[in-house]
C-alpha atoms as a PDB file:
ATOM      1  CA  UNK A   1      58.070 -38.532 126.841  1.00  0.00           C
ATOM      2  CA  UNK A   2      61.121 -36.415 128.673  1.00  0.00           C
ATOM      3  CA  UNK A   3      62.937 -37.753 126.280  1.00  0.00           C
ATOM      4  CA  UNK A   4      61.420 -36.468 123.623  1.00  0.00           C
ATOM      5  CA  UNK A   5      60.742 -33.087 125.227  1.00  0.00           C
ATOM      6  CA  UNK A   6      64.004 -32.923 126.230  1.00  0.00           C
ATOM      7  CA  UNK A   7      65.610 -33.055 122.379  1.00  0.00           C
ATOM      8  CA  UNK A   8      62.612 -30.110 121.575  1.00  0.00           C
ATOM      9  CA  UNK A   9      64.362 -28.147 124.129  1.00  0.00           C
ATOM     10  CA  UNK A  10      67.457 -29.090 122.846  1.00  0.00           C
ATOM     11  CA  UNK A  11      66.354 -27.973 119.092  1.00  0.00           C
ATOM     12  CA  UNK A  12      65.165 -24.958 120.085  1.00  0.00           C
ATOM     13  CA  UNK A  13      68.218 -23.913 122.479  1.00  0.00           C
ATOM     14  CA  UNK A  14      70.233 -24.211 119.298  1.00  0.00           C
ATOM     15  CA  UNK A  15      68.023 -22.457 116.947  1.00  0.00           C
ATOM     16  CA  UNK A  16      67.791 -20.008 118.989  1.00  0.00           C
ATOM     17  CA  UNK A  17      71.837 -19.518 119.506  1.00  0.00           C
ATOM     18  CA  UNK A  18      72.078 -19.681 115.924  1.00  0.00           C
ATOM     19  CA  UNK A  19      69.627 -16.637 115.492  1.00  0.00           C
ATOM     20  CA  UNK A  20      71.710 -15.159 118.509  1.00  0.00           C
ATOM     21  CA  UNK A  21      74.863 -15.158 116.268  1.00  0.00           C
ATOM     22  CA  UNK A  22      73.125 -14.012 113.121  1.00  0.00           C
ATOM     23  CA  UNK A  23      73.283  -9.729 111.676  1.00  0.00           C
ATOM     24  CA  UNK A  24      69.834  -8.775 111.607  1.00  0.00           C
ATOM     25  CA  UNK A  25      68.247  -7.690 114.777  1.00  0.00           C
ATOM     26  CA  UNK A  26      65.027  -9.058 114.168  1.00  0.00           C
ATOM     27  CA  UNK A  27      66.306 -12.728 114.204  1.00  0.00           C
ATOM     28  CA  UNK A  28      68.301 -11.843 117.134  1.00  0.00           C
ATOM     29  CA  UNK A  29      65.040 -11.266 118.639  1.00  0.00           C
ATOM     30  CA  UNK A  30      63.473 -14.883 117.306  1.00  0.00           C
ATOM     31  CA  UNK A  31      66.468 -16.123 118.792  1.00  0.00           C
ATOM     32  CA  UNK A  32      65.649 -14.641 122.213  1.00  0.00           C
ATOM     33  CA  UNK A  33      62.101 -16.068 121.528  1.00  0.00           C
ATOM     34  CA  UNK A  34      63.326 -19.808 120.828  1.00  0.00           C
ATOM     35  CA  UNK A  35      65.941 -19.764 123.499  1.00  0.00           C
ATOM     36  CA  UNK A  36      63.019 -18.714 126.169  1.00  0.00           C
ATOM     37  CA  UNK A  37      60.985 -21.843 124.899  1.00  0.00           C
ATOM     38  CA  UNK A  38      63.324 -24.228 125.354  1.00  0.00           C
ATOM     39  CA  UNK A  39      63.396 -22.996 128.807  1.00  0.00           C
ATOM     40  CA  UNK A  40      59.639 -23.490 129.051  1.00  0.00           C
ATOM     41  CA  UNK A  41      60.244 -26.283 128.085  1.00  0.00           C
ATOM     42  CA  UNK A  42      63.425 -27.679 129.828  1.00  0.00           C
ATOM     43  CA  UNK A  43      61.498 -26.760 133.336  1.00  0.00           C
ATOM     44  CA  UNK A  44      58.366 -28.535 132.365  1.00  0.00           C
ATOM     45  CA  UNK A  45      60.677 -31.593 131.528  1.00  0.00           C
ATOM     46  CA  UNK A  46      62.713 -31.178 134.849  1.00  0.00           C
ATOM     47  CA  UNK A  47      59.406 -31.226 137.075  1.00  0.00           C
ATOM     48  CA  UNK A  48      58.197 -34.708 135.927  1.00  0.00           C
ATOM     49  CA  UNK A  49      55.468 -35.190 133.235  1.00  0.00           C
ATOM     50  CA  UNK A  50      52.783 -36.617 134.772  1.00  0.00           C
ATOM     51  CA  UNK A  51      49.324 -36.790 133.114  1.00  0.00           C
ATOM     52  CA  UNK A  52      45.995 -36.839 134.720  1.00  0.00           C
ATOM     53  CA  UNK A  53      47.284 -36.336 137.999  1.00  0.00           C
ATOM     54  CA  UNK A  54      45.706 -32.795 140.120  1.00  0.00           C
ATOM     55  CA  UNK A  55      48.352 -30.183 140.712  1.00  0.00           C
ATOM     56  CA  UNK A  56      46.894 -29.918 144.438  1.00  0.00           C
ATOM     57  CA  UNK A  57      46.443 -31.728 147.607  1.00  0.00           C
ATOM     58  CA  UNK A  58      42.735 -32.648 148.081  1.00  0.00           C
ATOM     59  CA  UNK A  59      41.203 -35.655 149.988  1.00  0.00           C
ATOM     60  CA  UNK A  60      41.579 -38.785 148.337  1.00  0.00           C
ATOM     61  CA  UNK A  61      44.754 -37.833 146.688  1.00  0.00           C
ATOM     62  CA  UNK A  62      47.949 -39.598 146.759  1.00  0.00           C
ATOM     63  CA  UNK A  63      49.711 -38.598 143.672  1.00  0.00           C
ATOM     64  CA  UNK A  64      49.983 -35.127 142.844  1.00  0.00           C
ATOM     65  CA  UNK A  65      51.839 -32.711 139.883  1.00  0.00           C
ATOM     66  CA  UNK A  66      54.046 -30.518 141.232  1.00  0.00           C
ATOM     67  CA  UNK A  67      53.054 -27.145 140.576  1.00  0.00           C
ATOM     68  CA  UNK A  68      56.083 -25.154 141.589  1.00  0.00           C
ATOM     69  CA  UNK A  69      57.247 -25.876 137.625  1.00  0.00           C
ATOM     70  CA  UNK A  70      54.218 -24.880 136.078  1.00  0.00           C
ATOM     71  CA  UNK A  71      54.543 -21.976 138.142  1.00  0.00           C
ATOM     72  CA  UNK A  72      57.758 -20.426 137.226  1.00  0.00           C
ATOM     73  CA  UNK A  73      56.531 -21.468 133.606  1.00  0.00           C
ATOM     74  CA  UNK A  74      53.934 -18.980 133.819  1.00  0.00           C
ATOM     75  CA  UNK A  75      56.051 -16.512 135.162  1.00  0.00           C
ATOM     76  CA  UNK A  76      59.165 -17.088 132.480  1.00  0.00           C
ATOM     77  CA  UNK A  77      56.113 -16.221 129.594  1.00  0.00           C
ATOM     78  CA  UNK A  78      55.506 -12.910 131.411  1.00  0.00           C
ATOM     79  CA  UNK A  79      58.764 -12.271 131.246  1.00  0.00           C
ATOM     80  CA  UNK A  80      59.774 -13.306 128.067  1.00  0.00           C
ATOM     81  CA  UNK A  81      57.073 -11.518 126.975  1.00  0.00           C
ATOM     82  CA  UNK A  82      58.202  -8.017 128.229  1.00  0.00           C
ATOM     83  CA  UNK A  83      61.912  -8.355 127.160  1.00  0.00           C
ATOM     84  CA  UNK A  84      60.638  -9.350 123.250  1.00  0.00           C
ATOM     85  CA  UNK A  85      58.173  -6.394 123.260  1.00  0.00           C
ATOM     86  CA  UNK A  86      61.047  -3.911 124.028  1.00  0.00           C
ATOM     87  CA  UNK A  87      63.390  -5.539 121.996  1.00  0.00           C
ATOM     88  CA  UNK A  88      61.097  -4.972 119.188  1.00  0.00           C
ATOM     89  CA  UNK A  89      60.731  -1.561 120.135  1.00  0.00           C
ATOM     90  CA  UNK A  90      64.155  -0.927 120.109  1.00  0.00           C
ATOM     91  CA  UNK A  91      65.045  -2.391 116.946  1.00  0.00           C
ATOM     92  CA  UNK A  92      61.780  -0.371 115.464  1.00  0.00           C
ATOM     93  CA  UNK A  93      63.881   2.785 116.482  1.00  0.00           C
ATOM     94  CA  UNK A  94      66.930   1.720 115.680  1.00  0.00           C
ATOM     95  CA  UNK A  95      65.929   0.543 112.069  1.00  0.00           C
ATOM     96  CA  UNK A  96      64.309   4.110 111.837  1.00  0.00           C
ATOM     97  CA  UNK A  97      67.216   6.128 113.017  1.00  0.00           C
ATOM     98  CA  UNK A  98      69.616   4.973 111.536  1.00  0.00           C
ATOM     99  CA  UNK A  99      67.952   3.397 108.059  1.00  0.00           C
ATOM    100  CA  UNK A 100      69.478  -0.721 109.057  1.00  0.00           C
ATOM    101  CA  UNK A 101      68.594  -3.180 110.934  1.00  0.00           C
ATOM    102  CA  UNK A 102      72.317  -5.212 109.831  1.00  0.00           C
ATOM    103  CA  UNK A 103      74.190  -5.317 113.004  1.00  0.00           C
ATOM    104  CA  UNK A 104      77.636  -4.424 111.691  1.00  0.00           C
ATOM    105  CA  UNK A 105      76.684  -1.147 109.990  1.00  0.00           C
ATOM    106  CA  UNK A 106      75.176  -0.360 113.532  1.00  0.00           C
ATOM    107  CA  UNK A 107      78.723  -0.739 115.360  1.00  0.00           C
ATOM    108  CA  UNK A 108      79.899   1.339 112.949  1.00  0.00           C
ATOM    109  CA  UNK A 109      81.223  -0.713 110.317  1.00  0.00           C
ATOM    110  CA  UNK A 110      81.127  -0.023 106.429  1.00  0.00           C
ATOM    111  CA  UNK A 111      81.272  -3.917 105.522  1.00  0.00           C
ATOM    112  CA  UNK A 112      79.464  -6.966 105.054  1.00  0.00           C
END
């Protein structure tokens, strides 16, 4: 199963570059989307997959999910969430300023 979550994280790391690289803001901003999931995701797979086990210490229990992962998880979605909201913001007011959202005619230059 890591090994399988592992390759998602890998997909989505690249997607994500590839939207990084692209002219269009709004795909820049997909690509920070993707790139934070495979994060999520890469974290989750670092901290073990393990099903059915409680992510606390009670009586009786021997093997427990670590929950520091899950955690940081929930914490990385807060975040993420934030930075996409004002990057969509942004590129609102930038599109509306300046009539583009192409990334070269925003630095100023004429061409395609």
């Amino acid at each position: 199963m890591e090994f399988i979550m592992a390759i998602l994280a890998g997909i989505l790391f690249t997607t994500g570059i590839y939207n990084l690289l692209q002219k269009q803001l709004l795909r820049i901003i997909i690509g920070t989307g993707l790139i934070s999931h495979g994060a999520h995701l890469f974290i989750l797979t670092m901290g073990e997959l393990k099903t059915g086990k409680p992510p606390i210490l009670t009586e009786g229990v021997e093997n427990y999910t670590d929950p520091l992962p899950q955690a940081l998880i929930l914490t990385s979605i807060v975040i993420s969430f934030g930075v996409t909201s004002l990057l969509l913001v942004l590129a609102y007011r930038a599109s509306q300023v300046n009539g583009t959202d192409n990334m070269e005619q925003l630095r100023g230059n004429d061409y395609e």
